[in-house]
PDB file of N, CA and C in Angstrom:
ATOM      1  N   UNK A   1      47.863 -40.247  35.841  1.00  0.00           N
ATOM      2  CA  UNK A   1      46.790 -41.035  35.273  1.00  0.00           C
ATOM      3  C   UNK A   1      47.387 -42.164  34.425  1.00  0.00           C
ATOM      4  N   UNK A   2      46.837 -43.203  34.785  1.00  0.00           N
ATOM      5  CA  UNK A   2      47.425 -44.354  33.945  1.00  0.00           C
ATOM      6  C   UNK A   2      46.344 -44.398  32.604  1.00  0.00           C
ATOM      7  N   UNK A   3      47.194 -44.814  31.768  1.00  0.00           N
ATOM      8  CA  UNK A   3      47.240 -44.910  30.537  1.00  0.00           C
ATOM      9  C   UNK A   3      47.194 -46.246  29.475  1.00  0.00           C
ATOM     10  N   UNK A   4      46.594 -46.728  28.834  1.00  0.00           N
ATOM     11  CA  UNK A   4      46.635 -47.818  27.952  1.00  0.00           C
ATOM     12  C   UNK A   4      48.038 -47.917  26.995  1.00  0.00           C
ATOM     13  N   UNK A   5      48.494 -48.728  26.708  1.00  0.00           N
ATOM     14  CA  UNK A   5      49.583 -49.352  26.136  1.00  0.00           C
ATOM     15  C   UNK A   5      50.409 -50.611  26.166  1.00  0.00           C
ATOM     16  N   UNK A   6      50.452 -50.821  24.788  1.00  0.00           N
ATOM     17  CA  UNK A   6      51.209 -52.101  24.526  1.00  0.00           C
ATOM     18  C   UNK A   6      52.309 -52.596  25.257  1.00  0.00           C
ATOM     19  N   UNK A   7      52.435 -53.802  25.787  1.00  0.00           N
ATOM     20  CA  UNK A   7      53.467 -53.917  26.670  1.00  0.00           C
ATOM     21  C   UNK A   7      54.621 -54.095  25.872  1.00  0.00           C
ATOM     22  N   UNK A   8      56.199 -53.895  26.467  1.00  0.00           N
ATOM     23  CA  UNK A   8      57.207 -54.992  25.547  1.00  0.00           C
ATOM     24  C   UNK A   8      57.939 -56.154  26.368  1.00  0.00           C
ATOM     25  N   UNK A   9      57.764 -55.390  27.956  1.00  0.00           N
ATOM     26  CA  UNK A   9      58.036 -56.737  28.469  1.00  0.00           C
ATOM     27  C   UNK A   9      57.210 -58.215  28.443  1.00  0.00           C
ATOM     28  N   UNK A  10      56.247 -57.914  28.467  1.00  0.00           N
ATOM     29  CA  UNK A  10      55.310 -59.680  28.202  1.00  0.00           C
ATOM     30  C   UNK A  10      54.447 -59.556  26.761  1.00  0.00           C
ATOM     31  N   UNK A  11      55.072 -59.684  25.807  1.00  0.00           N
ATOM     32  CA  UNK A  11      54.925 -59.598  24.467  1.00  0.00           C
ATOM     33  C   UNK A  11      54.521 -61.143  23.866  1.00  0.00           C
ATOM     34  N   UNK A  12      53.717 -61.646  23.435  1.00  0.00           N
ATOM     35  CA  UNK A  12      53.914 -62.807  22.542  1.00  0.00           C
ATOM     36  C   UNK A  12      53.689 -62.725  21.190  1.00  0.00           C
ATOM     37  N   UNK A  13      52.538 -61.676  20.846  1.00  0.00           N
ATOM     38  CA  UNK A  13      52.738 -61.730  19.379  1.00  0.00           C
ATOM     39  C   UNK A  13      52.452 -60.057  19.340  1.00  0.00           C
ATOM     40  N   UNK A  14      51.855 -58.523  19.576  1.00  0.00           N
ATOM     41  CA  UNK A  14      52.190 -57.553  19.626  1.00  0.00           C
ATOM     42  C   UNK A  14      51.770 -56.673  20.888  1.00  0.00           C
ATOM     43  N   UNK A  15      51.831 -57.834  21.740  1.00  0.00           N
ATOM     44  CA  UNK A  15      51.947 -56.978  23.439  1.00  0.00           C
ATOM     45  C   UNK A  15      50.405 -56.467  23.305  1.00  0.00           C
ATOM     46  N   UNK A  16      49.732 -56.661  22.729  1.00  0.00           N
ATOM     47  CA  UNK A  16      48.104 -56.376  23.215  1.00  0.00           C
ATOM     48  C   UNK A  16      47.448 -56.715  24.520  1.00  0.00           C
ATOM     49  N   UNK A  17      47.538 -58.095  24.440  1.00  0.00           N
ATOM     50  CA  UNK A  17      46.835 -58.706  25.918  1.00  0.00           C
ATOM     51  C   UNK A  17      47.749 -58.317  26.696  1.00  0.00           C
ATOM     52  N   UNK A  18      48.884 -58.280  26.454  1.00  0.00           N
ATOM     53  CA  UNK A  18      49.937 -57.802  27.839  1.00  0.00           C
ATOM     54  C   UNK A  18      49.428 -56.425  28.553  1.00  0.00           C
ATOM     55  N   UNK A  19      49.102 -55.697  27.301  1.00  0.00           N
ATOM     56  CA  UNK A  19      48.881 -54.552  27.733  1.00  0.00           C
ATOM     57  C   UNK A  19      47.782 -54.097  28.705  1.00  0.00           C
ATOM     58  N   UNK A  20      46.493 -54.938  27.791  1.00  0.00           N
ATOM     59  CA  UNK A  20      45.645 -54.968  28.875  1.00  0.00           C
ATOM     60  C   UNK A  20      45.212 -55.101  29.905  1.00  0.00           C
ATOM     61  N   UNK A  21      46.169 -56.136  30.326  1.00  0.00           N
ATOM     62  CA  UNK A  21      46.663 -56.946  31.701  1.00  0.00           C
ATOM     63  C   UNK A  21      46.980 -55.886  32.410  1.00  0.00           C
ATOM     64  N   UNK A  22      48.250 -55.451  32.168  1.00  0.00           N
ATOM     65  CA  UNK A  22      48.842 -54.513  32.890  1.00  0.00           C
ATOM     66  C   UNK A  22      47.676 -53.404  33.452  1.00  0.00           C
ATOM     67  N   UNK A  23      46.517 -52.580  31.959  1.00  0.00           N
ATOM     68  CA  UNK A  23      45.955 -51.456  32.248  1.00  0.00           C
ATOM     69  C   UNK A  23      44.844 -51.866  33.322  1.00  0.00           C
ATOM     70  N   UNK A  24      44.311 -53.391  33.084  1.00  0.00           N
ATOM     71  CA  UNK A  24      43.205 -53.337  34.090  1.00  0.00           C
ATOM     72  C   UNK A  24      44.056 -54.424  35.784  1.00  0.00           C
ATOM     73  N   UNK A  25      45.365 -54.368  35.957  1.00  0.00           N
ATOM     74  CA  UNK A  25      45.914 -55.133  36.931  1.00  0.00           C
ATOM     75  C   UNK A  25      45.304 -56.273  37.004  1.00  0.00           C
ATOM     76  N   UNK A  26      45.245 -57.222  35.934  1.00  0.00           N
ATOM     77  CA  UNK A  26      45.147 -58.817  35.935  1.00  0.00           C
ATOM     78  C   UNK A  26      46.231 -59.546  35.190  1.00  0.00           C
ATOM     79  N   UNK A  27      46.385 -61.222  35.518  1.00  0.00           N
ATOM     80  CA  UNK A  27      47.069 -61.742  34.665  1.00  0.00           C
ATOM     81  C   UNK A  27      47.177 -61.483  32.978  1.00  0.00           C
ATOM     82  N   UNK A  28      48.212 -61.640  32.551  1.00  0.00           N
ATOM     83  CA  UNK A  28      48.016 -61.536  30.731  1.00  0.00           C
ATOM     84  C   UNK A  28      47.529 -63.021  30.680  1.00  0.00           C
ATOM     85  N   UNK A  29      47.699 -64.172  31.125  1.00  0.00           N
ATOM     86  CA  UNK A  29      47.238 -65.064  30.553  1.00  0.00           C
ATOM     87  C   UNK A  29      46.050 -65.160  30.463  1.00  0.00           C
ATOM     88  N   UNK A  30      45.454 -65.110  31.288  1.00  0.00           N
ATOM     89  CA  UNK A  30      43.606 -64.820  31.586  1.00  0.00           C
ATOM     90  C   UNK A  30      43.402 -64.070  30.096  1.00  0.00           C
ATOM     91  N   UNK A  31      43.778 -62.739  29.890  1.00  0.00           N
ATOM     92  CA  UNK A  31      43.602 -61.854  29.139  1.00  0.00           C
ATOM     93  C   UNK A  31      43.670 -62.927  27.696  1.00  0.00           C
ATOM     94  N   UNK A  32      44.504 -63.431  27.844  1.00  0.00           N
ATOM     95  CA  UNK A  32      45.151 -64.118  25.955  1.00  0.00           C
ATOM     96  C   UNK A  32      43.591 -65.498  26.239  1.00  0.00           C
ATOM     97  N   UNK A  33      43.525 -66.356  27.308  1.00  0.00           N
ATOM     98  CA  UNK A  33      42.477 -66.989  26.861  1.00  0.00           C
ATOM     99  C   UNK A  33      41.073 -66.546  26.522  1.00  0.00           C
ATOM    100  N   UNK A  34      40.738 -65.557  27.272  1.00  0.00           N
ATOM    101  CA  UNK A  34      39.750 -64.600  27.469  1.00  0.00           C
ATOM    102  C   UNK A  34      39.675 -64.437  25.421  1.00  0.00           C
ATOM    103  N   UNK A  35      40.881 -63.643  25.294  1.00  0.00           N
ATOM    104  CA  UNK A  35      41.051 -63.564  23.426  1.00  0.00           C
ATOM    105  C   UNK A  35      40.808 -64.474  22.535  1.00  0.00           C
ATOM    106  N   UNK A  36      41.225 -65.893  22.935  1.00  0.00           N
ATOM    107  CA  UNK A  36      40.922 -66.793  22.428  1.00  0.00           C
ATOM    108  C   UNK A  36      39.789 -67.240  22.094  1.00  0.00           C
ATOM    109  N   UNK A  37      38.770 -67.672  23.228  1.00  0.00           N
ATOM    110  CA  UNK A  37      37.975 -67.918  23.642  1.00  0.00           C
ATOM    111  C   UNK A  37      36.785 -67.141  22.396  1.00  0.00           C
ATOM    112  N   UNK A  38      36.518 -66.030  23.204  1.00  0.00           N
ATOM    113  CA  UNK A  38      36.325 -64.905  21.997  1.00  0.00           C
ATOM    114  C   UNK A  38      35.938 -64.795  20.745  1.00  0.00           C
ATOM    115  N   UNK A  39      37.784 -65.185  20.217  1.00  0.00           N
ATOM    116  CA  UNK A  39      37.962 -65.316  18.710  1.00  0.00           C
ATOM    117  C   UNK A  39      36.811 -66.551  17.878  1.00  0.00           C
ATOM    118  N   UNK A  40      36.791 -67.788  18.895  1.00  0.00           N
ATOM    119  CA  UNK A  40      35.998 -68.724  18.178  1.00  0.00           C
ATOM    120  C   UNK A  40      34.380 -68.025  17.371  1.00  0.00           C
ATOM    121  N   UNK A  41      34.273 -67.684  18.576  1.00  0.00           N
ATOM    122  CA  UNK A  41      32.615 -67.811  18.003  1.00  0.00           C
ATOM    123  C   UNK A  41      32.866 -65.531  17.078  1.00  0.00           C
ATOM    124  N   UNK A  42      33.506 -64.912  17.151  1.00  0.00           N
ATOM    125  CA  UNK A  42      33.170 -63.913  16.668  1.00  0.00           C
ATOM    126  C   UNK A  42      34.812 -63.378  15.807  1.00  0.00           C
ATOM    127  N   UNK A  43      35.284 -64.734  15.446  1.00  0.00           N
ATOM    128  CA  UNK A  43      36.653 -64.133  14.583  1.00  0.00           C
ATOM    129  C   UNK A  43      36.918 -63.162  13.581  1.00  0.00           C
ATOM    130  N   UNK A  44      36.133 -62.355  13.287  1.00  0.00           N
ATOM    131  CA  UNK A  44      36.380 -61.672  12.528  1.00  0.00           C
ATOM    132  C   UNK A  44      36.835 -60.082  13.229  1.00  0.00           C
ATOM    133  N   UNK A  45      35.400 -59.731  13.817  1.00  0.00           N
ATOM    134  CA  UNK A  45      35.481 -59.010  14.305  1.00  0.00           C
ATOM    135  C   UNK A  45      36.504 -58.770  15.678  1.00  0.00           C
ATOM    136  N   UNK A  46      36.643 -59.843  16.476  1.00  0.00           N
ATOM    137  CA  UNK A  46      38.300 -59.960  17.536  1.00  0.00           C
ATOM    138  C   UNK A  46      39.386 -59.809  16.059  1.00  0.00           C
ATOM    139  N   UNK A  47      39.440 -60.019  15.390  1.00  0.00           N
ATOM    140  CA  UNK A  47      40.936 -59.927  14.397  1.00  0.00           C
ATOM    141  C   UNK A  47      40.774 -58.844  13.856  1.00  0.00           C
ATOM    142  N   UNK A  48      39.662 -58.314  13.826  1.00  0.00           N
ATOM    143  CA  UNK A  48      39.978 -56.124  13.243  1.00  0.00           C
ATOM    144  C   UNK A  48      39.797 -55.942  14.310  1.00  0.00           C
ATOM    145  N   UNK A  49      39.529 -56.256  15.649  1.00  0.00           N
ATOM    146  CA  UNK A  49      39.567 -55.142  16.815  1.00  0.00           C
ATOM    147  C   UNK A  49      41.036 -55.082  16.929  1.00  0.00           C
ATOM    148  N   UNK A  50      42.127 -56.252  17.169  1.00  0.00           N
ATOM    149  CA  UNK A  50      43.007 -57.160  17.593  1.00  0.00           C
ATOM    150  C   UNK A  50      43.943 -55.720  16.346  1.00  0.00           C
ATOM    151  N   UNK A  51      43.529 -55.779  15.297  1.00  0.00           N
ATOM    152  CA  UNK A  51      44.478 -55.485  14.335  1.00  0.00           C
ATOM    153  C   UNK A  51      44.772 -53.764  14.850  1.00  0.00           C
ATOM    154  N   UNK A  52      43.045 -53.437  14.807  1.00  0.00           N
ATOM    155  CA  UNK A  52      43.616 -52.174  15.093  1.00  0.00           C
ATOM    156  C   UNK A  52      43.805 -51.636  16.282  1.00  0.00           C
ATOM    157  N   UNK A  53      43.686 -52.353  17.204  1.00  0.00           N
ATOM    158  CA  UNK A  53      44.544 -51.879  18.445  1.00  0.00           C
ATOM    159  C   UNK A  53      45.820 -52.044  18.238  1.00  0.00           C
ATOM    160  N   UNK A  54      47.126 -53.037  17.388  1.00  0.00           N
ATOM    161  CA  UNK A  54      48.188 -52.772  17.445  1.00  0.00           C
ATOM    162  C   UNK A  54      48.800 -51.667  16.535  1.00  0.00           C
ATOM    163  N   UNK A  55      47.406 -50.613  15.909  1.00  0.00           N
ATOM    164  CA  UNK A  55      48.133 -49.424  14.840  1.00  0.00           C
ATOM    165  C   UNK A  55      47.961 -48.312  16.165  1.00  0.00           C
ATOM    166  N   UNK A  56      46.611 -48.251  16.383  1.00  0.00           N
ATOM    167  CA  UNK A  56      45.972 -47.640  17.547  1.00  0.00           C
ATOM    168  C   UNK A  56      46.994 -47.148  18.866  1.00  0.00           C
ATOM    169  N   UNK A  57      47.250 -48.204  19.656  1.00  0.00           N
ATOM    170  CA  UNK A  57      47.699 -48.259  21.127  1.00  0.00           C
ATOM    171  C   UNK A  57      49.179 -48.123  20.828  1.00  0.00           C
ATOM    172  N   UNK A  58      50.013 -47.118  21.531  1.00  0.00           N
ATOM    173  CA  UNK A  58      51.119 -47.101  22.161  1.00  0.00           C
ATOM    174  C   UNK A  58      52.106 -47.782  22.426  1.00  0.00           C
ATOM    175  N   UNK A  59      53.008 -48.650  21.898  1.00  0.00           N
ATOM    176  CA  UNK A  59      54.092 -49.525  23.140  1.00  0.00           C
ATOM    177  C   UNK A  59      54.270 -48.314  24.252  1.00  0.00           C
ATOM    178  N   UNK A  60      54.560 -49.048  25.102  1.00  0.00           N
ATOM    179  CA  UNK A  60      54.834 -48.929  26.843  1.00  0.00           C
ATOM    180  C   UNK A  60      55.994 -47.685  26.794  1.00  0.00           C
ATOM    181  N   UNK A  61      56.945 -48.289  26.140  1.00  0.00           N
ATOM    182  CA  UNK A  61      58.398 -47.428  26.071  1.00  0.00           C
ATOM    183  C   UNK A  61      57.806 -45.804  25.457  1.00  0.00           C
ATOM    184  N   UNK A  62      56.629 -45.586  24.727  1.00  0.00           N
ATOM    185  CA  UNK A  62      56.518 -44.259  23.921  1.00  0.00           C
ATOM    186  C   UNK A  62      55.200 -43.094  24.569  1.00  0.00           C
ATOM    187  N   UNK A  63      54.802 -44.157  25.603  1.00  0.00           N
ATOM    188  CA  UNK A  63      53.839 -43.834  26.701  1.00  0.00           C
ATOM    189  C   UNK A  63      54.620 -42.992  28.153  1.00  0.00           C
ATOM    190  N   UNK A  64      54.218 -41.596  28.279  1.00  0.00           N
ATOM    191  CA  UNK A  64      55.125 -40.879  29.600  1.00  0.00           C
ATOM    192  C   UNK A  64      53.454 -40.725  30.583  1.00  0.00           C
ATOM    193  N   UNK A  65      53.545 -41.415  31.741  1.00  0.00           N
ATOM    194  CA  UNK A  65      52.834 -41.344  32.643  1.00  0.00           C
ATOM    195  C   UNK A  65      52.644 -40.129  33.403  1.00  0.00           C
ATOM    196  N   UNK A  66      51.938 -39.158  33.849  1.00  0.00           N
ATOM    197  CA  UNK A  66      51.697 -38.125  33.869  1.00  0.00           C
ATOM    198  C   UNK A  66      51.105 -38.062  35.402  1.00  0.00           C
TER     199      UNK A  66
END
């Protein structure tokens, strides 16, 4: 079963969108404008989701696929 987690290979600021990319098989870039995009009109709330998914979620390396 695949699993959610932070990427470290396509990282730009804590492998979030990478990650997501990876979990739902789409580009990360899509994913980071998609974030962007987003952030305008509801910044607060994308920057505590944003925050606590990087306490939350896994890097990749500490994740064993099962």
């Amino acid at each position: 079963m695949k699993r959610i987690a932070r990427t470290t290979r396509d990282r730009k600021l804590a492998g979030v969108c990478g990650g997501l990319a990876d979990y739902f098989n789409i580009d990360p870039t899509l994913v980071r404008i998609i974030a962007v995009v987003l952030f305008i009109p509801f910044s607060a709330l994308i920057a505590a989701l944003y925050i606590a998914a990087i306490f939350l979620i896994p890097n990749d390396t500490d994740v064993v696929d099962t």
